[in-house]
C-alpha atoms as a PDB file:
ATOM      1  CA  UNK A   1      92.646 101.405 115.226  1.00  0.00           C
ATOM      2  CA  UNK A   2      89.625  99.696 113.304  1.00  0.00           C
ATOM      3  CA  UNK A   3      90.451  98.277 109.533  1.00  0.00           C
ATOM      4  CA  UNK A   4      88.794 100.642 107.961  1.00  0.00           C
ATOM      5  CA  UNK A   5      90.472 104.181 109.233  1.00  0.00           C
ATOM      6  CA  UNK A   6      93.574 102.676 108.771  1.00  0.00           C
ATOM      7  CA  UNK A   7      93.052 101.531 105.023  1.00  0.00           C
ATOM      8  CA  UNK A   8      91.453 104.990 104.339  1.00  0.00           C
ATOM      9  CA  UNK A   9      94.505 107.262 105.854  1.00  0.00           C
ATOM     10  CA  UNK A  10      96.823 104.574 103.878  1.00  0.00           C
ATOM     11  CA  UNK A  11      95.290 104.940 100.934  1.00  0.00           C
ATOM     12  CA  UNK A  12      94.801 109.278 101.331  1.00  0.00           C
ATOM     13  CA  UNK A  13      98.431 108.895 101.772  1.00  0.00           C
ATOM     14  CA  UNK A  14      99.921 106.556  99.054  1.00  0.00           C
ATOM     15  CA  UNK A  15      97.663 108.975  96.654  1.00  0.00           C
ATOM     16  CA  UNK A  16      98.783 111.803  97.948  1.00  0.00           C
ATOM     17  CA  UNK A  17     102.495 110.546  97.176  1.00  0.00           C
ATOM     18  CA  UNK A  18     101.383 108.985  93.893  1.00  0.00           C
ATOM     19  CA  UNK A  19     100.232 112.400  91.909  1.00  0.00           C
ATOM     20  CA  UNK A  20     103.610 113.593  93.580  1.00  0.00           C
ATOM     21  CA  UNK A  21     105.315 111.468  91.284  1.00  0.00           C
ATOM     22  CA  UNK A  22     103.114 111.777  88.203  1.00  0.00           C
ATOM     23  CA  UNK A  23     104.050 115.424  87.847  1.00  0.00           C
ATOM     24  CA  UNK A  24     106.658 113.923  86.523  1.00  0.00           C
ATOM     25  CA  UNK A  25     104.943 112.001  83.796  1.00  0.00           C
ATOM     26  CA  UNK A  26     103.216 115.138  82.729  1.00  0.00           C
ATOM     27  CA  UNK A  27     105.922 116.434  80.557  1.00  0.00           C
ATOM     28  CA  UNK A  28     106.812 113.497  78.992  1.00  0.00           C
ATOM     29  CA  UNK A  29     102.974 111.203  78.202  1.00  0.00           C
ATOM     30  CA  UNK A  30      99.559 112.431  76.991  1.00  0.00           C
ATOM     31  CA  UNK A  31      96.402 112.876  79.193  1.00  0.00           C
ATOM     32  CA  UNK A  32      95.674 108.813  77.858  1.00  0.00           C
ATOM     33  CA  UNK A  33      99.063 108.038  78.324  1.00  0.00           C
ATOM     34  CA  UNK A  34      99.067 109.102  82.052  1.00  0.00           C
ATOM     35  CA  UNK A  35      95.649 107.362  82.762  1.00  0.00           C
ATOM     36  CA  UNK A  36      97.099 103.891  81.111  1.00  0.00           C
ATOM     37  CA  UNK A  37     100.521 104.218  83.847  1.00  0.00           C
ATOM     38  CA  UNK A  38      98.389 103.998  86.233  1.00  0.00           C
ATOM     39  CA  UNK A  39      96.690 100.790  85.415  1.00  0.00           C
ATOM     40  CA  UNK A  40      99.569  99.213  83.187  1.00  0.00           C
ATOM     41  CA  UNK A  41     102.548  98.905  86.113  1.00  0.00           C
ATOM     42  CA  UNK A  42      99.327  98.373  89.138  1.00  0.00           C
ATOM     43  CA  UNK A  43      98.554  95.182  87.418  1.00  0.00           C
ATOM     44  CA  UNK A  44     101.808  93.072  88.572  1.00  0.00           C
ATOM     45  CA  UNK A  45     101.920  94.562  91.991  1.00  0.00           C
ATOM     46  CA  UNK A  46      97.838  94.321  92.814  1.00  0.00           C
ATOM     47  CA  UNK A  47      98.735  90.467  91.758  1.00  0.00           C
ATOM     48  CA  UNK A  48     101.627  90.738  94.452  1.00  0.00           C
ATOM     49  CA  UNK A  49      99.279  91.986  96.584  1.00  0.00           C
ATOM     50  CA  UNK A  50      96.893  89.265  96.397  1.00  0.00           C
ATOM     51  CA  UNK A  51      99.546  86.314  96.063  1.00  0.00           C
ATOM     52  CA  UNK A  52     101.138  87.491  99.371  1.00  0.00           C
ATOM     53  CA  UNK A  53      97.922  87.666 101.012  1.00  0.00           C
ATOM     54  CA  UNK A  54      96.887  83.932  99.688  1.00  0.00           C
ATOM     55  CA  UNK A  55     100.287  82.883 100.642  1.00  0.00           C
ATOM     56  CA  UNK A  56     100.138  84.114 104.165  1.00  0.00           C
ATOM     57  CA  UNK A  57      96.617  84.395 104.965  1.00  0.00           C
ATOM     58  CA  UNK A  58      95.266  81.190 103.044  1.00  0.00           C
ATOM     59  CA  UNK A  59      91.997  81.041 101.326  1.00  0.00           C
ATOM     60  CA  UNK A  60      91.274  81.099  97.384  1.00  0.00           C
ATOM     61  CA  UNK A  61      89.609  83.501  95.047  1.00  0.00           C
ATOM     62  CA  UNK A  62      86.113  82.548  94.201  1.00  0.00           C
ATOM     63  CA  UNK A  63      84.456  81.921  91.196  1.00  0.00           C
ATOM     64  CA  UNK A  64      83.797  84.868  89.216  1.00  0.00           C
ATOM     65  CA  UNK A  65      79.621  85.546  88.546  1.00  0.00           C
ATOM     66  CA  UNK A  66      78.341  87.832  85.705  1.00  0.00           C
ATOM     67  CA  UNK A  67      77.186  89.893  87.825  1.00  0.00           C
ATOM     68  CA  UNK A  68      80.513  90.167  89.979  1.00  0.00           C
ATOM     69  CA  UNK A  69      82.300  91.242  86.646  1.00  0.00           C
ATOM     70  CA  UNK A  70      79.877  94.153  85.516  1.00  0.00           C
ATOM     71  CA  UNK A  71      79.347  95.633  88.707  1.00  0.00           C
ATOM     72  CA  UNK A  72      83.661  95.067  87.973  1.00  0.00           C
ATOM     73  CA  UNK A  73      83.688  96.647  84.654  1.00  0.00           C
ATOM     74  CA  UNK A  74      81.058  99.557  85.761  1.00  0.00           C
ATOM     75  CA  UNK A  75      83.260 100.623  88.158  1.00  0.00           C
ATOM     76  CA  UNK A  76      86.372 100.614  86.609  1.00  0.00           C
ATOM     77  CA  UNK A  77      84.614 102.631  83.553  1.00  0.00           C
ATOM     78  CA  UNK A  78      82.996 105.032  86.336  1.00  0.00           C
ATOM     79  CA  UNK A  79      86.770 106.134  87.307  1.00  0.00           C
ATOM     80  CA  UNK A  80      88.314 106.640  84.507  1.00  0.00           C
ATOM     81  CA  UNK A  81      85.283 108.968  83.079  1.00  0.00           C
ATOM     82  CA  UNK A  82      85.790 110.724  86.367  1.00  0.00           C
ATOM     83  CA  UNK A  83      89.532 111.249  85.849  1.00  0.00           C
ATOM     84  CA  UNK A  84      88.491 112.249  81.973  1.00  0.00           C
ATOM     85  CA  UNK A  85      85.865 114.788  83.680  1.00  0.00           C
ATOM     86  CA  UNK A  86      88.337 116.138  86.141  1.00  0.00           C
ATOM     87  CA  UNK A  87      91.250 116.659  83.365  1.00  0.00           C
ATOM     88  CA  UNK A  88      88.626 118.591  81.554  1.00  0.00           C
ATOM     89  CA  UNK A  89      88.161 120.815  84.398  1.00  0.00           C
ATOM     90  CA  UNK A  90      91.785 122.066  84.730  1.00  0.00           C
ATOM     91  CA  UNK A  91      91.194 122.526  80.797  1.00  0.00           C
ATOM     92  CA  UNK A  92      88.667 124.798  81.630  1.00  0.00           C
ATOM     93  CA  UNK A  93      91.546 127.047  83.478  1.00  0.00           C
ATOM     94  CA  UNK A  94      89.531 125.999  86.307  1.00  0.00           C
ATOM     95  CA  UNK A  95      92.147 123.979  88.678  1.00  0.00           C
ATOM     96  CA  UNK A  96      90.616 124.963  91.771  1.00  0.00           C
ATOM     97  CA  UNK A  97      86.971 125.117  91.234  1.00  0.00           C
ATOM     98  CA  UNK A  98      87.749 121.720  89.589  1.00  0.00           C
ATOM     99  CA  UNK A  99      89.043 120.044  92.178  1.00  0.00           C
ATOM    100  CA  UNK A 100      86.796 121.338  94.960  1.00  0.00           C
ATOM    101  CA  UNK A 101      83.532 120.251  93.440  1.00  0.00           C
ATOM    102  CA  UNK A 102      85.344 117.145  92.881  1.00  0.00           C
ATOM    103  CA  UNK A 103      85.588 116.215  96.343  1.00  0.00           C
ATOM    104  CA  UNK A 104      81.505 116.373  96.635  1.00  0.00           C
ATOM    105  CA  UNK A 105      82.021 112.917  96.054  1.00  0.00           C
ATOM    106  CA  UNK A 106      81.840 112.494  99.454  1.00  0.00           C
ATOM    107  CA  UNK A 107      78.741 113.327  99.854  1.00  0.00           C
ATOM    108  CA  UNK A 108      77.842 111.878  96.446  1.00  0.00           C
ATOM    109  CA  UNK A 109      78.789 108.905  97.291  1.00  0.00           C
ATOM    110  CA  UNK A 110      76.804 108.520 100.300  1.00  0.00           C
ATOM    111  CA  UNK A 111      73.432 109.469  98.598  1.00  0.00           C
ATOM    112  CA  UNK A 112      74.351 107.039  95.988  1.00  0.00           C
ATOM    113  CA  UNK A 113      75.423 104.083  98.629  1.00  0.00           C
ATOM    114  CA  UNK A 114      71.812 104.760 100.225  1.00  0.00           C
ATOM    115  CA  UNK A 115      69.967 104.163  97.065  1.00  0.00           C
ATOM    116  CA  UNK A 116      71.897 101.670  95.433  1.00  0.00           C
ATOM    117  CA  UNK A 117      73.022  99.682  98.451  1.00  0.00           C
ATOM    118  CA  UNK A 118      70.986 100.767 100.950  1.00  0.00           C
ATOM    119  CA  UNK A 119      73.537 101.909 103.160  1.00  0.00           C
ATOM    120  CA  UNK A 120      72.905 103.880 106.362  1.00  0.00           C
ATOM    121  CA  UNK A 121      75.177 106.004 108.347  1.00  0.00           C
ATOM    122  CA  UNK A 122      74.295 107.857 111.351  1.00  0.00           C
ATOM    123  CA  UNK A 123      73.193 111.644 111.683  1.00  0.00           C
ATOM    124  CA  UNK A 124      76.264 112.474 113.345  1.00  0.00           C
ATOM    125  CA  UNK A 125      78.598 110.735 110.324  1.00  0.00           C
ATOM    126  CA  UNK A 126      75.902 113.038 107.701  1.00  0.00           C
ATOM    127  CA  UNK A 127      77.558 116.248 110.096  1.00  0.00           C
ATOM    128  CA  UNK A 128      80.834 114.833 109.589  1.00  0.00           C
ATOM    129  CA  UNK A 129      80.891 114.131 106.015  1.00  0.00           C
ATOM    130  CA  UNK A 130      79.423 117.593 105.477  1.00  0.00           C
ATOM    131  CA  UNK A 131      81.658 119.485 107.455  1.00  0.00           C
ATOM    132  CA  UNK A 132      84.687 117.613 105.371  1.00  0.00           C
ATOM    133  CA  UNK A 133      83.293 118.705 102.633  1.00  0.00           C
ATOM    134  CA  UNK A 134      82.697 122.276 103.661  1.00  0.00           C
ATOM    135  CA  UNK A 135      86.357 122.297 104.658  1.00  0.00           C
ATOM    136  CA  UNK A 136      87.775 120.958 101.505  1.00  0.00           C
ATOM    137  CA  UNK A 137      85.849 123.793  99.430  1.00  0.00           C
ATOM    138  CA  UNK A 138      86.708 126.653 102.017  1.00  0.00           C
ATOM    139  CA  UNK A 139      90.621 125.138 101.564  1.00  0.00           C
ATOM    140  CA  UNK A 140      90.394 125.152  97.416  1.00  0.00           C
ATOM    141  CA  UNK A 141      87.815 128.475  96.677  1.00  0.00           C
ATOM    142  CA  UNK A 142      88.887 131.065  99.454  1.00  0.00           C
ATOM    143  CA  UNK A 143      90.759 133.888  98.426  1.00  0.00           C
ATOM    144  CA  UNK A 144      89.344 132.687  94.720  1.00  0.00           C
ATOM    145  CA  UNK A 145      85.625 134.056  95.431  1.00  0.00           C
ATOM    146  CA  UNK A 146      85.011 136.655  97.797  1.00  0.00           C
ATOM    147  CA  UNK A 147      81.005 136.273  98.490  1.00  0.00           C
ATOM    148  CA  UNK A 148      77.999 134.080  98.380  1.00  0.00           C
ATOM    149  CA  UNK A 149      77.108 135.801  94.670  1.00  0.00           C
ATOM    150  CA  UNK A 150      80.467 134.529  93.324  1.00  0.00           C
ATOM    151  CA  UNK A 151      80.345 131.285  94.732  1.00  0.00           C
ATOM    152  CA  UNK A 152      76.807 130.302  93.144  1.00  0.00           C
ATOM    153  CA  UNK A 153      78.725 132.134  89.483  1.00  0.00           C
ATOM    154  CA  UNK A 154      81.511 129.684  90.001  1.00  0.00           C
ATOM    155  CA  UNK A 155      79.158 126.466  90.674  1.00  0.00           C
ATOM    156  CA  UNK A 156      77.936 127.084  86.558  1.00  0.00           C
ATOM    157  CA  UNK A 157      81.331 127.696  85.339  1.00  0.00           C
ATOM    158  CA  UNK A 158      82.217 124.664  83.263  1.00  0.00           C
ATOM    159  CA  UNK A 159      85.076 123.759  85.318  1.00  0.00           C
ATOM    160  CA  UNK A 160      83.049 123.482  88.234  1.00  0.00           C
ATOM    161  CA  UNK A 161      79.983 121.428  86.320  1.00  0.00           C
ATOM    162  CA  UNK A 162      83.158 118.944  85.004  1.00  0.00           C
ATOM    163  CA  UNK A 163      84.261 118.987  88.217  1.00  0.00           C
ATOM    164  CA  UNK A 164      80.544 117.965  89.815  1.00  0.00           C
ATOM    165  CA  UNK A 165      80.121 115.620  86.779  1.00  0.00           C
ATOM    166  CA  UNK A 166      83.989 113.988  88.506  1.00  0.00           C
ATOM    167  CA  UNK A 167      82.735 113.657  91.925  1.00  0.00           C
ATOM    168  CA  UNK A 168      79.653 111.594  90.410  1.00  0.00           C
ATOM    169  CA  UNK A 169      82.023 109.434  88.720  1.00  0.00           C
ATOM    170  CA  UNK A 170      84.118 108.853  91.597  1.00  0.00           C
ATOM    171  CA  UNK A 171      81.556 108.534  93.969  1.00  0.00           C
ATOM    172  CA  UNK A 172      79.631 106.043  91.789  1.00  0.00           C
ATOM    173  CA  UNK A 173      82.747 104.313  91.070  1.00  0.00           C
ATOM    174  CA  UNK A 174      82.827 103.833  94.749  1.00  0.00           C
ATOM    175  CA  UNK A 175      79.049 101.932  94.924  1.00  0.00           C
ATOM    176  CA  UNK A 176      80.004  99.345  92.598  1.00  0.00           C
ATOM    177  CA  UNK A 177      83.486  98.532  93.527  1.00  0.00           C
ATOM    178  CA  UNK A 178      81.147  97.928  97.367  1.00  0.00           C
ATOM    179  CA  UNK A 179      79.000  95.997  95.446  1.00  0.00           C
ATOM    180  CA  UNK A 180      81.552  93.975  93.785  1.00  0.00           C
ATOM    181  CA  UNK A 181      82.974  93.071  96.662  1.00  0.00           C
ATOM    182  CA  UNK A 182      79.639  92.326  98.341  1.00  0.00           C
ATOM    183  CA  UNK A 183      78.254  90.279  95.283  1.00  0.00           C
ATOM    184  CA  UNK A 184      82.384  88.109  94.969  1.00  0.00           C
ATOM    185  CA  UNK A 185      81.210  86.749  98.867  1.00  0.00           C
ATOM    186  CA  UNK A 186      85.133  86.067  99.437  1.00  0.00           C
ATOM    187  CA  UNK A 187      84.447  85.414 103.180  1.00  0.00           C
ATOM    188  CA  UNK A 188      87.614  87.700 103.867  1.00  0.00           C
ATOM    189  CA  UNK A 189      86.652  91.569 103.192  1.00  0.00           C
ATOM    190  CA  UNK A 190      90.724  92.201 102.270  1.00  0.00           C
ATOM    191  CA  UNK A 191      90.801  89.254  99.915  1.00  0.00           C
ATOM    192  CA  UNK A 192      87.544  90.041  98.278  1.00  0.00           C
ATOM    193  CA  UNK A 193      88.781  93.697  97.864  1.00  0.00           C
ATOM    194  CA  UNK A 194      92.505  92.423  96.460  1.00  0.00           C
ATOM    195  CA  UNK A 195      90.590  90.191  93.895  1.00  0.00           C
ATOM    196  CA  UNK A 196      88.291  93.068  92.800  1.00  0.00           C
ATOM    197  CA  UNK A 197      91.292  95.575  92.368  1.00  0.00           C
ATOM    198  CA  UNK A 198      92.836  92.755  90.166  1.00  0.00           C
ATOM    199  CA  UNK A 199      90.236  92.428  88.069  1.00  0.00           C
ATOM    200  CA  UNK A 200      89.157  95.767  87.549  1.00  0.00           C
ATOM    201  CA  UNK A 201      93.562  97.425  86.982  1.00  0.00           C
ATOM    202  CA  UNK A 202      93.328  94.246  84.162  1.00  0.00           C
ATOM    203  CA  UNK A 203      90.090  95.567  82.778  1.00  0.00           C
ATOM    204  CA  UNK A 204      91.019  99.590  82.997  1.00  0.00           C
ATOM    205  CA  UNK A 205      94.531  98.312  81.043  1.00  0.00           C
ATOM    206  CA  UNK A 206      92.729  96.475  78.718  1.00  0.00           C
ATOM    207  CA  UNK A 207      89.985  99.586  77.525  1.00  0.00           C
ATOM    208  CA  UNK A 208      92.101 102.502  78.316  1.00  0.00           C
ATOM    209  CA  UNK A 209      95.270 100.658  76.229  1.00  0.00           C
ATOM    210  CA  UNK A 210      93.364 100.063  73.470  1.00  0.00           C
ATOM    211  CA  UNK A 211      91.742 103.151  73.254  1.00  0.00           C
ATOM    212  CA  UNK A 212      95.464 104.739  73.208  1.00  0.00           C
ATOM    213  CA  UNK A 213      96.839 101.784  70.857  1.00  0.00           C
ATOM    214  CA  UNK A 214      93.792 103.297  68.742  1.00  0.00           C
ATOM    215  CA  UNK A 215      93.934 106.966  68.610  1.00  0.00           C
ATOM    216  CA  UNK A 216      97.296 107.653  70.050  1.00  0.00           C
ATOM    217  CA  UNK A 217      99.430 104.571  68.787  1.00  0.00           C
ATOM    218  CA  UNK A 218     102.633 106.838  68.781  1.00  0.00           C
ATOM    219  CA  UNK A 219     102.574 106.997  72.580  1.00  0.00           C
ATOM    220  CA  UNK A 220     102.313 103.047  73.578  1.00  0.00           C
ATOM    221  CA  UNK A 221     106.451 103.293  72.952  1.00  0.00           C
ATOM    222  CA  UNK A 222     106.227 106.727  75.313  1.00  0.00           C
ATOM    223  CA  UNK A 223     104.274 104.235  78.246  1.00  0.00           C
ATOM    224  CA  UNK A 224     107.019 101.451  77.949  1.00  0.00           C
ATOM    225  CA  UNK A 225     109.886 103.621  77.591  1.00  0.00           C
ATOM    226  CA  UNK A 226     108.807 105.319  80.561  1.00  0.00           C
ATOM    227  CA  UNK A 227     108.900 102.487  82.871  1.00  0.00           C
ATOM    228  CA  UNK A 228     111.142 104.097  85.846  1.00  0.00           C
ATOM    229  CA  UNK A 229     108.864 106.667  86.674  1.00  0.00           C
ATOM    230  CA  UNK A 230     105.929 104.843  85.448  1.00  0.00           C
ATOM    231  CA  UNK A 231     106.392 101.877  87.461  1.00  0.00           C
ATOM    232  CA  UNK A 232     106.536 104.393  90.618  1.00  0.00           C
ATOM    233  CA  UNK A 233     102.985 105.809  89.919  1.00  0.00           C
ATOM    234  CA  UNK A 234     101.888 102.055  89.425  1.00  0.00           C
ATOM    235  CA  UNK A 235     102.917 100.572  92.624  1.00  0.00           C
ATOM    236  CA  UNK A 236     101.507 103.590  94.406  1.00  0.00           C
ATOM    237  CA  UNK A 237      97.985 103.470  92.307  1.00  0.00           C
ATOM    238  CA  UNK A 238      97.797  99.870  93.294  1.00  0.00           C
ATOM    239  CA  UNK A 239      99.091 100.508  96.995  1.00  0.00           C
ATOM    240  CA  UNK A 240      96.201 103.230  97.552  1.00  0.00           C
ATOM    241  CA  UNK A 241      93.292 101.427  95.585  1.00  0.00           C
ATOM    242  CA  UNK A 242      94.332  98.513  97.826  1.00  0.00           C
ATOM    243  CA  UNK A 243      93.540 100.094 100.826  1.00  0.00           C
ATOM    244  CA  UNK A 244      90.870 102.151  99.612  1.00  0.00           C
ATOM    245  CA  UNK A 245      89.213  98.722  98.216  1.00  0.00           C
ATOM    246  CA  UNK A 246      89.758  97.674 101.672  1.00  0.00           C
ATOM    247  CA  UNK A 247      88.148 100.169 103.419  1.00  0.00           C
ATOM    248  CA  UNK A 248      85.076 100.290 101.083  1.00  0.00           C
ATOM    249  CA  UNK A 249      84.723  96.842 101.702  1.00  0.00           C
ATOM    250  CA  UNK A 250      85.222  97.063 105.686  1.00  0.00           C
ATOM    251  CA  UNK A 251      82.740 100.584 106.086  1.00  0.00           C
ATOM    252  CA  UNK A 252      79.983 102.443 104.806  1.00  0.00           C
ATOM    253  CA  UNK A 253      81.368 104.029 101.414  1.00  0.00           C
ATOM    254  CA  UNK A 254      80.402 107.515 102.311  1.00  0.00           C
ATOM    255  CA  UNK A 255      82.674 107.053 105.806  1.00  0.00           C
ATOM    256  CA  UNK A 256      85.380 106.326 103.815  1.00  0.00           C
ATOM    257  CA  UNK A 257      85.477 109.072 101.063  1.00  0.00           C
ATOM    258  CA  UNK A 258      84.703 111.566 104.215  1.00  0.00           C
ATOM    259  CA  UNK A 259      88.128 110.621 105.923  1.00  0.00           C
ATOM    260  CA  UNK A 260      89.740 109.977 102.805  1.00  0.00           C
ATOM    261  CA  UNK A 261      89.503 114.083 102.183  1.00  0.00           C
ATOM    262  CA  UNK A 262      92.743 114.309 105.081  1.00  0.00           C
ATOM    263  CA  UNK A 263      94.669 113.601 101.685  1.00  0.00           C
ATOM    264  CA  UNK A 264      94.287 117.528 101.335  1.00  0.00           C
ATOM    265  CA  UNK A 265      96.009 117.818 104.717  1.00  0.00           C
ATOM    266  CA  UNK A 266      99.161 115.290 103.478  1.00  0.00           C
ATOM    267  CA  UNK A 267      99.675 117.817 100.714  1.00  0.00           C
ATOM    268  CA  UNK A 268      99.553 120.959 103.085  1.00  0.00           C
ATOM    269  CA  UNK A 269     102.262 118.843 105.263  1.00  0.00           C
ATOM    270  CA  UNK A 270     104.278 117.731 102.205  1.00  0.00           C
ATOM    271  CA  UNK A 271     104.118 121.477 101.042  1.00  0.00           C
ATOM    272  CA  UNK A 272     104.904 122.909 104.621  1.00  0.00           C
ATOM    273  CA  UNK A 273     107.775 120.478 106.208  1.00  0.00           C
ATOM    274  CA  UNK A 274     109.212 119.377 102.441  1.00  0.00           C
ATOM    275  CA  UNK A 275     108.718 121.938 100.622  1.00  0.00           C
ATOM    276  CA  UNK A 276     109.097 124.395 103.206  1.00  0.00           C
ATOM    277  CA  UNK A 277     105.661 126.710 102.060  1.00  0.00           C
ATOM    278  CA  UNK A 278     103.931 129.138 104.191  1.00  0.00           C
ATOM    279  CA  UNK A 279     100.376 128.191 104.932  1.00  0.00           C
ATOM    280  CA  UNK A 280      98.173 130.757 104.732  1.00  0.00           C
ATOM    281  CA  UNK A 281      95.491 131.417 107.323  1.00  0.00           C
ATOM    282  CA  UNK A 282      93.051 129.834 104.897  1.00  0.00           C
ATOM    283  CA  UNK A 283      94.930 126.878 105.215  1.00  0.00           C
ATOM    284  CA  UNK A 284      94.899 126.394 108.918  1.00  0.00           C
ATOM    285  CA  UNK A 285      91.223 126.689 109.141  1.00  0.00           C
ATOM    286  CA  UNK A 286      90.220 124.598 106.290  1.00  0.00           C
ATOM    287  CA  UNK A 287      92.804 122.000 107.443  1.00  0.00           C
ATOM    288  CA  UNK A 288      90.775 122.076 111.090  1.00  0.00           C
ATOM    289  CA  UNK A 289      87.313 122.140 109.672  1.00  0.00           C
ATOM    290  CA  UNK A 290      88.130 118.856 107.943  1.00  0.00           C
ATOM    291  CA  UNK A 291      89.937 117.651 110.719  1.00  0.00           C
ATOM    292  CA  UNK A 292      86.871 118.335 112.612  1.00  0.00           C
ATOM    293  CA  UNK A 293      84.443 116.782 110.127  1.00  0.00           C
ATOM    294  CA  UNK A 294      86.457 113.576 110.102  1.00  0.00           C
ATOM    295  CA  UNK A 295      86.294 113.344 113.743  1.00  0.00           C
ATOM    296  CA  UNK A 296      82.589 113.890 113.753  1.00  0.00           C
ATOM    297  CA  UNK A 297      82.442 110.532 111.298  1.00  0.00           C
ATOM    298  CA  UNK A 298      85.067 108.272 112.918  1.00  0.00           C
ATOM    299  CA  UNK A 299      82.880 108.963 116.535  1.00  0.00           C
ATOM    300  CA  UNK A 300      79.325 108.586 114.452  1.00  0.00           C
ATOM    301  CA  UNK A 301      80.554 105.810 113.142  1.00  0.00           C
END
């Protein structure tokens, strides 16, 4: 199996597991206090991440340009505007149209990696990433909208514009984490993609903290005293943006995010064999449209 579909299935998976385990952070921490988990315990074990790979693999991390460090910093700002956008979505009583515009990122994110980057894909990878896409939205709106009229009502609802807006952020986040990676020139794709993650977990602690030290100074003590589930959600943030660096780095950005959607199929599993859920019909054929859309862009690519 190529690099890059197994970082991408690795990291659908470790985030599919990770917002597992924040549900149970959403009782006790703000919508700040959440983010700042995420970044605050990834820190330590992105480092990990990196030592082990310097350890075993050799090498050293490069000298960090200007440019290197906004493309960094622009990324790293990029996602957590997303994750703002996307909270404001479910605010909107909008959970499902939310999330299912969200995932246009995929196809965001390849419009934006052709302009910024100039990175091509093949026709057959454009079908794929499509159909993914189509697949996700069939999954989240059906049985929500019941025609083509309702559908185009939903796409203005605010929850669905936040929820565009999120797949923008995400997708753009994307771009310059790729061109991070491409401007660091590590030599190794991995170790260029564990020294980005580093940087940019130390940045998103360092604005999203303060921000909460600022406006919500009551809840730093809520973050610390939190620290067994916390440091759960940490180690799995870091674990998926790993691999999801990785496979940015490795493949065409737009690839990536298309097979990254099977992270909608982990939850159907989880919610079938754990949780032991009926899937609806809806749920078998969305789950086989993406299916089908990802295996349209691991053959185009």
């Amino acid at each position: 199996m190529q690099l890059w579909l197994a970082a991408t299935l690795s990291a659908a998976l470790f985030q599919c597991w990770r917002t597992a385990k924040q549900q149970k952070l959403r009782g006790q921490l703000s919508v700040n206090g959440a983010g700042v988990v995420r970044y605050l315990y990834g820190v330590p074990v992105a480092g990990l991440y990196l030592g082990l790979w310097l350890a075993l693999m050799g090498g050293q991390v490069p000298a960090l340009s200007w440019t290197f460090l906004a493309y960094t910093l622009g990324g790293g700002v990029a996602q957590i505007v997303a994750t703002n956008l996307l909270i404001m979505a479910f605010g909107f009583r909008g959970f499902a149209v939310g999330t299912a515009y969200s995932k246009t990122e995929a196809v965001q994110s390849t419009v934006l990696a052709l302009v910024l980057l100039h990175e091509q894909v093949s026709l057959l990878a454009w079908a794929g990433i499509s159909l993914s896409v189509c697949g996700v939205l069939y999954l989240s709106l059906a049985g929500r909208v019941g025609s083509t009229r309702e559908v185009l009502a939903a796409t203005f609802q605010p929850a669905a514009l936040c929820g565009l807006a999120a797949g923008f952020g995400f997708g753009l986040a994307s771009v310059l984490i790729k061109g991070a990676n491409l401007e660091l020139g590590a030599g190794s794709p991995v170790l260029g993609a564990l020294v980005t993650l580093c940087i940019m977990n130390g940045m998103q602690t360092l604005l999203q903290g303060s921000y909460l030290l600022w406006r919500e100074p009551t809840e730093v003590a809520k973050v610390l005293g939190s620290w067994r589930d916390s440091a759960w959600v940490g180690a799995l943030s870091a674990s998926g943006s790993s691999c999801w660096f990785i496979g940015f780095a490795t493949a065409p950005v737009g690839l990536v995010r298309a097979v990254g959607q099977v992270e909608i199929l982990f939850t159907l599993l989880f919610s079938r064999f754990y949780l032991k859920e009926k899937l609806a019909r809806k749920d078998v054929i969305g789950s086989l449209v993406v299916v089908a859309g990802v295996l349209l862009v691991v053959i185009g690519r």
